[in-house]
Protein backbone atom coordinates (compact mmCIF):
# COMPACT_ATOMS: atom_id res chain seq x y z
CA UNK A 1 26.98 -36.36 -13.38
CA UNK A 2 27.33 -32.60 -14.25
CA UNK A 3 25.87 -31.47 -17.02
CA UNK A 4 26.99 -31.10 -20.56
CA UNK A 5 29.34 -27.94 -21.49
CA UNK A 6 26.75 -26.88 -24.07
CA UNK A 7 24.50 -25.56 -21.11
CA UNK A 8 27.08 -22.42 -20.86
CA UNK A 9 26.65 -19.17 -22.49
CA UNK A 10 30.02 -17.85 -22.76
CA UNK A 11 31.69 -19.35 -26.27
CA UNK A 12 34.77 -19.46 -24.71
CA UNK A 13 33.90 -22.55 -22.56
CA UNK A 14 33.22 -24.83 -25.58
CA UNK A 15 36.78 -25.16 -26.64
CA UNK A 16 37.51 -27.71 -24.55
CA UNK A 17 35.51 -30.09 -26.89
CA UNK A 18 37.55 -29.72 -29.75
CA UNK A 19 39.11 -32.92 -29.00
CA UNK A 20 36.19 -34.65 -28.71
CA UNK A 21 35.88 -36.60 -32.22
CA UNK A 22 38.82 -38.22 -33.71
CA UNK A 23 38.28 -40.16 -37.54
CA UNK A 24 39.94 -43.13 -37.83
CA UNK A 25 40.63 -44.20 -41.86
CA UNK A 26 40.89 -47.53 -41.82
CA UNK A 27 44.02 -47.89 -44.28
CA UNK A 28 45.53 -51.21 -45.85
CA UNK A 29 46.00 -53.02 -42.49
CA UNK A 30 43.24 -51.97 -40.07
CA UNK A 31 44.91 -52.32 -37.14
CA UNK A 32 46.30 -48.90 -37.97
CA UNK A 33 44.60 -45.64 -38.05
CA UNK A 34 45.29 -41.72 -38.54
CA UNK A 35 43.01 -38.77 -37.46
CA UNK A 36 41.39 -36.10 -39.35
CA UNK A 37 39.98 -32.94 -37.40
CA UNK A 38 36.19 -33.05 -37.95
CA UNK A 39 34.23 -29.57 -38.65
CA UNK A 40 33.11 -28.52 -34.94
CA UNK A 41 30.01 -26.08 -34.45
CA UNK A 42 28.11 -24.61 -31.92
CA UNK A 43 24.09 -23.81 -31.96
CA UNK A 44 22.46 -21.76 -29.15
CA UNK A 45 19.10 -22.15 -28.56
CA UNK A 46 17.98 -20.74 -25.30
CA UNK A 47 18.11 -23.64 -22.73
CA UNK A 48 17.98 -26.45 -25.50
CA UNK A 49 21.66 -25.51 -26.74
CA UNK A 50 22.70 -28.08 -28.78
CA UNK A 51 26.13 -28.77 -28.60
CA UNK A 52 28.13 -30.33 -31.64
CA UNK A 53 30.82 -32.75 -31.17
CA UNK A 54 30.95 -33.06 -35.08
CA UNK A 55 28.72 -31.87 -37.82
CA UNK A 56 29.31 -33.15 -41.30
CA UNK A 57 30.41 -32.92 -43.78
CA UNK A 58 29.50 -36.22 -45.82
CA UNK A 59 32.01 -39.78 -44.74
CA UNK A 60 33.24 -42.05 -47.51
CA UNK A 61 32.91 -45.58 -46.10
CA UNK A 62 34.79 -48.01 -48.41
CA UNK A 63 33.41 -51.11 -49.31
CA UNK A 64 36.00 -53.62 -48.27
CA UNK A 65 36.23 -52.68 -44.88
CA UNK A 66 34.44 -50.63 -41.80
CA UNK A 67 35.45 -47.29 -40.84
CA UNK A 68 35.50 -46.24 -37.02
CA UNK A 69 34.90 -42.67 -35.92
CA UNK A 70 35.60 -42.44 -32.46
CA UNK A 71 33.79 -39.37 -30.38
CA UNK A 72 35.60 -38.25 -26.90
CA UNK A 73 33.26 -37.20 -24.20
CA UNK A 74 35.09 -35.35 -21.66
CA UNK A 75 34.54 -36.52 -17.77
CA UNK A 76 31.99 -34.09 -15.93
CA UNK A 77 31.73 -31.15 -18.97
CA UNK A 78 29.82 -33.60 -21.40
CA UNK A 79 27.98 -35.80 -19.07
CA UNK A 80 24.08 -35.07 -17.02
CA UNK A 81 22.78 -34.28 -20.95
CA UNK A 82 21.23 -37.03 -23.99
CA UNK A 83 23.89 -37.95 -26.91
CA UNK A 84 22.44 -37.89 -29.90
CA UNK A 85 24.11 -39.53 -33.06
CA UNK A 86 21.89 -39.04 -36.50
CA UNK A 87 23.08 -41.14 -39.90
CA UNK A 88 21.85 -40.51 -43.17
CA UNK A 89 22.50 -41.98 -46.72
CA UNK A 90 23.29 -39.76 -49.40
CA UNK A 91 23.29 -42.29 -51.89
CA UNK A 92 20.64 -43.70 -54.47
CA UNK A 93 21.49 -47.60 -54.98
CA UNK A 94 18.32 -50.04 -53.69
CA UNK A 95 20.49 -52.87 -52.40
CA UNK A 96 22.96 -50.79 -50.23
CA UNK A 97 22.67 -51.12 -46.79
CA UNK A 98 25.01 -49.18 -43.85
CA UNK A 99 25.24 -50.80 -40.59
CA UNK A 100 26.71 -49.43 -37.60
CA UNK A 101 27.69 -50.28 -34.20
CA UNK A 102 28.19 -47.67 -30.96
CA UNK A 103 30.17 -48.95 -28.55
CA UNK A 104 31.66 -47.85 -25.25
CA UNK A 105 35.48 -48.04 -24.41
CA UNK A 106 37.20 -50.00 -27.31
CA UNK A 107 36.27 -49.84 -31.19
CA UNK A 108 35.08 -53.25 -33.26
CA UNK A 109 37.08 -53.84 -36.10
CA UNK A 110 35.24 -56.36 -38.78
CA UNK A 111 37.82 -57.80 -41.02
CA UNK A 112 35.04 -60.83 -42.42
CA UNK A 113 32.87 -59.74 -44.90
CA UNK A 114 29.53 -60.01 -42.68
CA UNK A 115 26.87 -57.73 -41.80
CA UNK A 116 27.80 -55.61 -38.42
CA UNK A 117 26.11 -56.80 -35.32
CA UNK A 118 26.09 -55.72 -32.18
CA UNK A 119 25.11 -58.62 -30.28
CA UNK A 120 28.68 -59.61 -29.01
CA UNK A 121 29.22 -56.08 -27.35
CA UNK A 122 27.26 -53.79 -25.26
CA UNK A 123 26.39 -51.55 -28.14
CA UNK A 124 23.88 -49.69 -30.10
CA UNK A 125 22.77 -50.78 -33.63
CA UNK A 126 21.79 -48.22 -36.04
CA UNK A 127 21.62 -49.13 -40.01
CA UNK A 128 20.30 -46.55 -42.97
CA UNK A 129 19.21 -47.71 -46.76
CA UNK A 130 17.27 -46.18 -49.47
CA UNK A 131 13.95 -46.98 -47.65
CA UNK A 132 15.02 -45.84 -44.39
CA UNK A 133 18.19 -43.06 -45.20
CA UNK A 134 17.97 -41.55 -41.96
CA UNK A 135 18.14 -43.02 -38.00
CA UNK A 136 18.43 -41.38 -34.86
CA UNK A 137 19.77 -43.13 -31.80
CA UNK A 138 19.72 -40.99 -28.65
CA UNK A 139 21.27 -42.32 -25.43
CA UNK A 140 20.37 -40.23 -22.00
CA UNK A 141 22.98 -39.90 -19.85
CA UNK A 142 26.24 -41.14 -22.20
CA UNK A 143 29.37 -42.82 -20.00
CA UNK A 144 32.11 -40.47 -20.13
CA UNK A 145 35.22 -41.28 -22.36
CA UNK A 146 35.59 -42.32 -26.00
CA UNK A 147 32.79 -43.70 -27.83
CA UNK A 148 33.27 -45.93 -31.07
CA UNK A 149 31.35 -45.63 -34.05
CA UNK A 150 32.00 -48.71 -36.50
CA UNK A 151 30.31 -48.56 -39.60
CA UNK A 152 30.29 -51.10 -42.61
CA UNK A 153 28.36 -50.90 -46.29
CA UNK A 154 26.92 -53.78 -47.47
CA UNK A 155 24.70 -54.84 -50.64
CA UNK A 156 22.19 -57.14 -50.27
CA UNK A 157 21.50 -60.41 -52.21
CA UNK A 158 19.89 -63.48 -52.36
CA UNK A 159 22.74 -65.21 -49.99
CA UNK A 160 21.80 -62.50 -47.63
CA UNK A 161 24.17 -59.34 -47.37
CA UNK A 162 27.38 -59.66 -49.10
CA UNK A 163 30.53 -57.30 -49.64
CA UNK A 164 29.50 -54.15 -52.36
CA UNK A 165 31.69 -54.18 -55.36
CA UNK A 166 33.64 -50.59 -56.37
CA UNK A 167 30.79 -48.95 -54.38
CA UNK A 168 31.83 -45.67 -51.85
CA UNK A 169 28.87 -45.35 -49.37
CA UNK A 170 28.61 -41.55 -48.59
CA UNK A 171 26.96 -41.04 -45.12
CA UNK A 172 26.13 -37.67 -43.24
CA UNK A 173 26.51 -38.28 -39.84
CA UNK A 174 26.31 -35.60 -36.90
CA UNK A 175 26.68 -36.29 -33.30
CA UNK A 176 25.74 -33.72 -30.76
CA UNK A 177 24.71 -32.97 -27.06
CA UNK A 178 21.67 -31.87 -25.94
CA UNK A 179 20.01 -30.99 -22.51
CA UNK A 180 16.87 -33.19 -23.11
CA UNK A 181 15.69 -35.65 -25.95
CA UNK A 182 13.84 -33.10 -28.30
CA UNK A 183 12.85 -30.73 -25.69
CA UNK A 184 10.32 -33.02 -24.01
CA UNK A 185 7.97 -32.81 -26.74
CA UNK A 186 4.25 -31.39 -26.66
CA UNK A 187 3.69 -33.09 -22.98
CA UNK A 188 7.00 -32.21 -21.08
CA UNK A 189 9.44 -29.32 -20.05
CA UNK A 190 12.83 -29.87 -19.65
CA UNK A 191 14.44 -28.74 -16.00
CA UNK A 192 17.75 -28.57 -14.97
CA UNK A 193 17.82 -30.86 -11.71
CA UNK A 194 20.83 -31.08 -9.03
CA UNK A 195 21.30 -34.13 -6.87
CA UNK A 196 23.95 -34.67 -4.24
CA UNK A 197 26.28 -31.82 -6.30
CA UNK A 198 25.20 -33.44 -9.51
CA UNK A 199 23.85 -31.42 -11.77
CA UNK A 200 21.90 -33.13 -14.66
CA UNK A 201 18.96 -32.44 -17.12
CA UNK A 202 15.15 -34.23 -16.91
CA UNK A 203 12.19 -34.33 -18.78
CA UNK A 204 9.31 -33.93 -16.38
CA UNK A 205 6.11 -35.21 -18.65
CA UNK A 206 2.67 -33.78 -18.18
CA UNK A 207 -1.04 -35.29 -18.76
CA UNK A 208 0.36 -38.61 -17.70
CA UNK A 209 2.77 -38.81 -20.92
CA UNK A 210 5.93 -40.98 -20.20
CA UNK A 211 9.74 -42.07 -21.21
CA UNK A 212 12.80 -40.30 -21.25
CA UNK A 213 11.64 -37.45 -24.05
CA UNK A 214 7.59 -37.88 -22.72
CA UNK A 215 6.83 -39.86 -25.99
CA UNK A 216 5.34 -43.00 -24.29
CA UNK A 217 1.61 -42.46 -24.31
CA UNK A 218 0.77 -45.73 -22.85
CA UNK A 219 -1.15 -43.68 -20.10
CA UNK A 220 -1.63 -40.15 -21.44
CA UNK A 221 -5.01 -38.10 -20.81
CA UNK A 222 -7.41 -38.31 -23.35
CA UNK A 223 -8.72 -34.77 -25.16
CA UNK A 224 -12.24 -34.94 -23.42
CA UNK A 225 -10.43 -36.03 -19.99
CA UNK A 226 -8.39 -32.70 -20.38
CA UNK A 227 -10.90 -30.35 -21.21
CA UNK A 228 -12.85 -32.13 -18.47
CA UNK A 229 -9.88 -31.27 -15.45
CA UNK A 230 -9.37 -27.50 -17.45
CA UNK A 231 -12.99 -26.60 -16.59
CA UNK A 232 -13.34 -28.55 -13.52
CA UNK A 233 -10.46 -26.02 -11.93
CA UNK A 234 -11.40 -23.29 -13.74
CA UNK A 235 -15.38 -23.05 -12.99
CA UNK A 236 -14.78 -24.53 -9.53
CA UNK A 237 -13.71 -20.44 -8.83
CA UNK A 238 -17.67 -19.42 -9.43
CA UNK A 239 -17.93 -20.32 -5.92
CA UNK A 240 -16.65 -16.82 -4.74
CA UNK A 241 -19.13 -15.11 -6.62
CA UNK A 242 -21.63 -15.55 -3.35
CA UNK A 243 -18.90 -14.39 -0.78
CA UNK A 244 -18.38 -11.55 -3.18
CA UNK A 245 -21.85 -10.55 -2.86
CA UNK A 246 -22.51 -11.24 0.67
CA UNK A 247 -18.86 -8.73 1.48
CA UNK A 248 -21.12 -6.08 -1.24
CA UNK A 249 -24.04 -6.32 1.09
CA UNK A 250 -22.33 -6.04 4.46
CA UNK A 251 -20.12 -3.38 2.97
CA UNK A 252 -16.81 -5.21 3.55
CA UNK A 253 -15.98 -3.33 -0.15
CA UNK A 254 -12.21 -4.24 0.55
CA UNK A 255 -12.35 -8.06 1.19
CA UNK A 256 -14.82 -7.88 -2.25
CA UNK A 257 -12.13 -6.39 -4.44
CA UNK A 258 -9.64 -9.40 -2.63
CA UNK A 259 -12.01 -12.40 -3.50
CA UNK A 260 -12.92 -10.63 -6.80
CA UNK A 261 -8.79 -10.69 -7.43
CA UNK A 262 -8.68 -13.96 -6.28
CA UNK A 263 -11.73 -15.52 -8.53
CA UNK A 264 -10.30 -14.14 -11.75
CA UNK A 265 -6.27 -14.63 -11.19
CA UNK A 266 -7.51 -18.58 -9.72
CA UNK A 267 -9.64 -18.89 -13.51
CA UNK A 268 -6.73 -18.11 -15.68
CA UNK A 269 -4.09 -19.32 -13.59
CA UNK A 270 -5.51 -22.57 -14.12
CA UNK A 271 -6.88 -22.30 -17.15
CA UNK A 272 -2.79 -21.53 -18.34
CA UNK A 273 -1.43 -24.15 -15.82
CA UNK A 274 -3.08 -27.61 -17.74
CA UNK A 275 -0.01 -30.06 -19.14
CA UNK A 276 -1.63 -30.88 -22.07
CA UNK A 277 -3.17 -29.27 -25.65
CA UNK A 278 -6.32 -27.66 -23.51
CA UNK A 279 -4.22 -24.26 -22.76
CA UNK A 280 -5.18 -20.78 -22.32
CA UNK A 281 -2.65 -18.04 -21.13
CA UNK A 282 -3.66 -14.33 -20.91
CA UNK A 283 0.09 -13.04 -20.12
CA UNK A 284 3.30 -14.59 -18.56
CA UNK A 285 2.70 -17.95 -16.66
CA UNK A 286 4.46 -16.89 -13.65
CA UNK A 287 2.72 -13.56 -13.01
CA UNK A 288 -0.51 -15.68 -13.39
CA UNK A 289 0.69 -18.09 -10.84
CA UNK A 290 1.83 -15.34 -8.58
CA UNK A 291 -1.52 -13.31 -8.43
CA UNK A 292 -3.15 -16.45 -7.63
CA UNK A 293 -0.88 -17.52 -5.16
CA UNK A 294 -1.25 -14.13 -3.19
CA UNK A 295 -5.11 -13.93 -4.19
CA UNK A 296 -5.91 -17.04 -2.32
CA UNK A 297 -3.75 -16.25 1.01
CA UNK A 298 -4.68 -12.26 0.78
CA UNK A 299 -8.22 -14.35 0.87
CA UNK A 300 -7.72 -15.87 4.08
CA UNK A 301 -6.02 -13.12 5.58
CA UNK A 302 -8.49 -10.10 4.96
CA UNK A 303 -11.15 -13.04 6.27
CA UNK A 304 -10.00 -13.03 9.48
CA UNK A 305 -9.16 -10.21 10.79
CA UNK A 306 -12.54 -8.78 9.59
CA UNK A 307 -13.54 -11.18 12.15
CA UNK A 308 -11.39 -9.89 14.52
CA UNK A 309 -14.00 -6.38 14.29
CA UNK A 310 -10.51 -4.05 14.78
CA UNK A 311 -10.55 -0.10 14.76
CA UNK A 312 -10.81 0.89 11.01
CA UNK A 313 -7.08 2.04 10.97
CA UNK A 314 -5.50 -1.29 12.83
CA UNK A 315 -7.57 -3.40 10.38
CA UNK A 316 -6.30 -0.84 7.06
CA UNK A 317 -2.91 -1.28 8.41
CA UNK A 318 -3.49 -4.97 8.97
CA UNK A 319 -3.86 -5.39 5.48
CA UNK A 320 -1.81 -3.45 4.38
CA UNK A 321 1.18 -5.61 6.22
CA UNK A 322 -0.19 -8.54 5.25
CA UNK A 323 -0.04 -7.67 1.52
CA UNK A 324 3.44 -6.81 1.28
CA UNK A 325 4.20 -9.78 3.97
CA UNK A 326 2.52 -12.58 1.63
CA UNK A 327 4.64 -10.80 -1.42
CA UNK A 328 7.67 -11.85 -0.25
CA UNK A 329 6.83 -15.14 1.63
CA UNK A 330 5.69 -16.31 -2.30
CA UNK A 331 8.50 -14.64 -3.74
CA UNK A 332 10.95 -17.18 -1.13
CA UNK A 333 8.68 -20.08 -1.71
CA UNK A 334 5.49 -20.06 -3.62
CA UNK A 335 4.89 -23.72 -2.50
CA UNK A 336 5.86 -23.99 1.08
CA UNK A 337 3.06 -24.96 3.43
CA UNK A 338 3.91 -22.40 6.27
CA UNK A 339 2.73 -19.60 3.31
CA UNK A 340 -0.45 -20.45 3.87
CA UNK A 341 -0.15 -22.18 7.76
CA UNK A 342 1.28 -19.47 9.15
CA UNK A 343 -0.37 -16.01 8.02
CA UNK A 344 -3.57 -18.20 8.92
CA UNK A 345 -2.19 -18.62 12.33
CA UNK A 346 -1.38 -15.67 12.95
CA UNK A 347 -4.27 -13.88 12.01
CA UNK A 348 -6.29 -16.24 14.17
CA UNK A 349 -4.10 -15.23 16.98
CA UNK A 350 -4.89 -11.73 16.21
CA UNK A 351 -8.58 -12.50 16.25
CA UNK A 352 -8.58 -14.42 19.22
CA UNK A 353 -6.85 -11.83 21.21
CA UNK A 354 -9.49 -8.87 20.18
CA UNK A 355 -12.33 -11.27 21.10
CA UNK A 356 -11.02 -12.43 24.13
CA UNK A 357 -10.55 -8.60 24.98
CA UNK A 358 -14.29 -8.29 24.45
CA UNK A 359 -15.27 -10.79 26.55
CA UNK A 360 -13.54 -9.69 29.27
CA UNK A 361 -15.46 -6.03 28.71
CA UNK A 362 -18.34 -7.35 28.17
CA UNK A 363 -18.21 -9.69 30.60
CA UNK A 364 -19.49 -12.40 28.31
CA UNK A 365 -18.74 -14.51 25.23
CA UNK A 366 -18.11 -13.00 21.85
CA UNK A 367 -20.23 -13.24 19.51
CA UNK A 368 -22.85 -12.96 21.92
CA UNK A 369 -25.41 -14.86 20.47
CA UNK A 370 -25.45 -18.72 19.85
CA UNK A 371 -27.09 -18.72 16.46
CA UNK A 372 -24.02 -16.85 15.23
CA UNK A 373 -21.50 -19.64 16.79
CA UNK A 374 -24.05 -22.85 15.72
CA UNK A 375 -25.16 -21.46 12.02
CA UNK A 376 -21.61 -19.48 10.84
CA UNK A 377 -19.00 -19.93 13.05
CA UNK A 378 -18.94 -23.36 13.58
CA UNK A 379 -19.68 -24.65 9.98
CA UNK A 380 -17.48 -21.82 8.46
CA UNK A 381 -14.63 -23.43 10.85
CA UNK A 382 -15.03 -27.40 9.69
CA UNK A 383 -15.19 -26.26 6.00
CA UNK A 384 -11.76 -24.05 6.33
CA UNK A 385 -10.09 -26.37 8.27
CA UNK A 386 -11.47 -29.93 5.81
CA UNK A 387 -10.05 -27.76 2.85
CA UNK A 388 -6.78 -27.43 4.61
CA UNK A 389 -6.44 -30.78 5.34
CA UNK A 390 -7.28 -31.60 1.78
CA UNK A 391 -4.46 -28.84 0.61
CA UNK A 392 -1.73 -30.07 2.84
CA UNK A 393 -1.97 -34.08 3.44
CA UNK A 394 -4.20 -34.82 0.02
CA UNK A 395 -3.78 -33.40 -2.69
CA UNK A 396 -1.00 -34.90 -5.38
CA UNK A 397 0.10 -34.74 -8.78
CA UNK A 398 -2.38 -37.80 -9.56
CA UNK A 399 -6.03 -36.03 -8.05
CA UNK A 400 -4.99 -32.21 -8.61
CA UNK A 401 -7.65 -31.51 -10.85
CA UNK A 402 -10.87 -32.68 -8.97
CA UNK A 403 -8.83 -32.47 -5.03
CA UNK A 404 -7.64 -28.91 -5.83
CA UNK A 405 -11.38 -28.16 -7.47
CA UNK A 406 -12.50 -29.41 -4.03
CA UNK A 407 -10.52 -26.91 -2.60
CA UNK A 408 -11.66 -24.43 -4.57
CA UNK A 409 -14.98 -24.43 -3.42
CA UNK A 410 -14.55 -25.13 0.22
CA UNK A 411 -12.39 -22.08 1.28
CA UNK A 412 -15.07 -20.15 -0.77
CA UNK A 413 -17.54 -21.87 0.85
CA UNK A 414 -16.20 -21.14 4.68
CA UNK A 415 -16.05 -17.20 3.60
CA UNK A 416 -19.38 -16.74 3.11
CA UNK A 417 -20.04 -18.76 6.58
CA UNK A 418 -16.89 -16.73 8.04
CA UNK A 419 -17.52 -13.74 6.72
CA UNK A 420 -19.03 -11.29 10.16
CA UNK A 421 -22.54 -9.03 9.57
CA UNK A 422 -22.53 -6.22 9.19
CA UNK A 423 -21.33 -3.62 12.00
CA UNK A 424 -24.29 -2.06 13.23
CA UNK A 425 -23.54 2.01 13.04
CA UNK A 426 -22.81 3.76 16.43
CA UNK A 427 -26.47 6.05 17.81
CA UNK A 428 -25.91 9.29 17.02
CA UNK A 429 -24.96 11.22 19.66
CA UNK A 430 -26.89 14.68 20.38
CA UNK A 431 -25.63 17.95 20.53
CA UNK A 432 -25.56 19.44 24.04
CA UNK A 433 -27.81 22.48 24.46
CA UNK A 434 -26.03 25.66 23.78
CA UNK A 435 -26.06 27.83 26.60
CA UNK A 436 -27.58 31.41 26.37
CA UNK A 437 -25.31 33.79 25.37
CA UNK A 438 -22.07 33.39 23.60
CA UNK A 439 -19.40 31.07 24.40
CA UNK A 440 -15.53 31.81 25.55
CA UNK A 441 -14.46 30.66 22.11
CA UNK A 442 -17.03 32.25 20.30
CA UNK A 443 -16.81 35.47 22.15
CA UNK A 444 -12.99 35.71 21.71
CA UNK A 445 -12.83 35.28 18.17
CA UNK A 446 -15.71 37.58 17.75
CA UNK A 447 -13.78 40.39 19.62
CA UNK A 448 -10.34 39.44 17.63
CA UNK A 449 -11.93 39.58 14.68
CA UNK A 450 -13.88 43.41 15.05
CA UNK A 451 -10.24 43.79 16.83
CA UNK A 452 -11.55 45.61 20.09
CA UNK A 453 -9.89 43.12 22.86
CA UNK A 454 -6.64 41.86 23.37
CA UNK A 455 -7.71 38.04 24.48
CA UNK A 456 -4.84 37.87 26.61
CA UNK A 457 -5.60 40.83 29.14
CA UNK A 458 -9.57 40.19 29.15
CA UNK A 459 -11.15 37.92 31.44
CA UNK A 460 -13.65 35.20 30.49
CA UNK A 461 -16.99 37.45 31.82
CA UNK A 462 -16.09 40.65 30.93
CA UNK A 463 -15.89 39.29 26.98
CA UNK A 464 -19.56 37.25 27.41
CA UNK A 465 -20.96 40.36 28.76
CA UNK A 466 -19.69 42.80 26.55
């Protein structure tokens, strides 16, 4: 299925629809009809365009007969979208009663002076009175070709319903495709989907809301179960505030300012990201996501090769590649696992090869001492690599909230064992003795600068001595 025509933006595509509704007046012998061109419109609405295939104005339906409207989808340009049809009685009279009947492929003609079922066909029923003057039917994904819409007024009585006498019903009726059935509601966005080359239109419901327009709340989260998952994810970020301050106190000022980034972009991101009512957006919902995205690996990156102990340039430039590297891995594929596997694993190679380097100097392990391996290294290492297990083989749509709040604090967690001490500053080195008397470069600029020697005809002695 491909989706309906009234997804495109150029005007000039929706002409092909103009065919699509055809009214057939039942006359004397209904057997034989004649067609009226219905009023056609268009309304654009962003990505919920609605597309009319007729809109008003009001239909006469006579009272000793049905009348038949039947509505033309065209194959692949109105198809992948919802058909709506809407009725409505303009009429005051408390006994009047309009039935109708939808049908696919071939029109029911009612010549006995019954109510209109829909029993003996595979149809839709749909009736409007004075209690109930307006019904909706919606059908998601309509079968292309012509649709029949057979509609009969009746009056009812004690006998049951019975033909009107002199009585016109006047109906409104409007039929018109849409992307999704009302947008998804509260608890669902609508997303253009392609399977297989078919391109078609889904409602994908939030907060455990169900049904084709996410109206079926048979499982939905309650309030206190929403606000419980918002602050769960959100708070579950207060876990960086100690790697924050441990970076402060070894002076690792620029992997600070990175968890910093990451602990506030993680809080709103997450705070704007919930499916239901409990909401809170501080600007656009993809720059939050973003920033949060490149907070968390920028996290993990900066981490590591701090380990690593690199020349102050290498580890500036480091970063610096890593930065614009992450941009436009997120910018391919914000949700890929290799985002986050693979800038890990390469900065571990990184690290590995500067520490194998120093063992090989030093001629013995790095880190040197075993307290660092048993107390940091080793418990930093199980926490990092339990929360990316959780990430990548865990986590789903069904224990996000309390798997990904997991997450949350573990990869803070393994910074603050990961993070290295402090470098310990290099001893000062002291001055060599000046010798007595002046120096060659001392003497030379003294002489060029009372201008009595050429340096480039004077020999070393002959300027210390004179």
């Amino acid at each position: 299925m491909n989706m309906p025509q009234s997804f495109g933006t150029n005007s000039s595509h929706l002409h092909t629809s103009e065919d699509s509704i055809i009214y057939l007046a039942p006359t004397a012998d209904t057997n034989k009809c004649w067609p009226i061109r219905p009023t056609l419109r268009n309304e654009l609405d962003t990505f919920s365009v609605h597309f009319y295939v007729f809109f008003g104005p009001n239909i006469s339906i006579p009272p000793d007969r049905a009348a038949v409207f039947a509505v033309n989808l065209m194959p692949v340009l109105d198809s992948g979208g919802v058909l709506n049809m809407e009725l409505k009685l303009n009429m005051v009279r408390a006994n009047l009663t309009v039935f109708g009947c939808l049908n696919h492929g071939m029109p029911l003609f009612l010549r006995e002076n019954t109510s209109l079922k829909c029993e003996s066909v595979a149809g839709f029923f749909l009736s409007v009175n004075t209690s109930t003057n307006i019904t909706k039917l919606r059908i998601p994904y309509p079968q292309t070709g012509t649709w029949y819409l057979s509609l009969r007024s009746l009056c009812a009585t004690e006998h049951g319903f019975e033909q009107c006498s002199n009585v016109t019903a006047e109906v409104y009726m409007r039929a018109y495709l849409t992307p999704c059935i009302n947008d998804c509601g509260t608890y669902g966005q609508c997303k253009l989907l392609r399977t297989n080359n078919y391109l078609y239109a889904a409602c994908e419901c939030k907060a455990g809301w169900d049904g084709w327009g996410c109206t079926d709340n048979s499982e939905a989260y309650s309030y206190s179960f929403q606000l419980l998952s918002t602050l769960l994810l959100c708070l579950s970020n207060l876990m960086f505030v100690p790697p924050v301050a441990i970076a402060i106190r070894s002076h690792y000022l620029l992997e600070a300012s990175v968890y910093i980034f990451t602990m506030f972009f993680s809080t709103f991101y997450h705070a704007c990201d919930q499916p239901g009512i409990v909401v809170f957006c501080i600007m656009e919902y993809d720059v939050l996501q973003f920033c949060d995205f490149l907070g968390s690996l920028m996290s993990v990156w900066v981490t590591v090769i701090a380990m690593a102990r690199l020349k102050s340039i290498i580890k500036q430039i480091l970063y610096l590649l890593g930065a614009m590297s992450l941009s436009m891995a997120l910018q391919l594929d914000r949700h890929g696992l290799w985002n986050l596997l693979g800038p890990s694993l390469f900065a571990l190679g990184i690290m590995a090869v500067a520490w194998t380097v120093r063992t090989i100097r030093r001629r013995r392990c790095y880190p040197p001492t075993w307290k660092r391996w048993v107390f940091f290294l080793f418990p930093g290492t199980m926490i990092a690599t339990s929360a990316v297990a959780l990430y990548a083989f865990v986590e789903t749509e069904e224990n996000y909230f309390y798997i990904h709040s997991i997450w949350h604090m573990l990869i803070a967690g393994s910074v603050g064992f990961l993070l290295p001490p402090r470098a310990k500053p290099d001893a000062k080195v002291t001055p060599l003795k000046r010798r007595r008397g002046c120096g060659y470069q001392l003497c030379v600029n003294e002489h060029e600068e009372l201008g009595l020697v050429d340096p480039g005809i004077i020999s070393i002695n002959s300027i210390c001595t004179s």
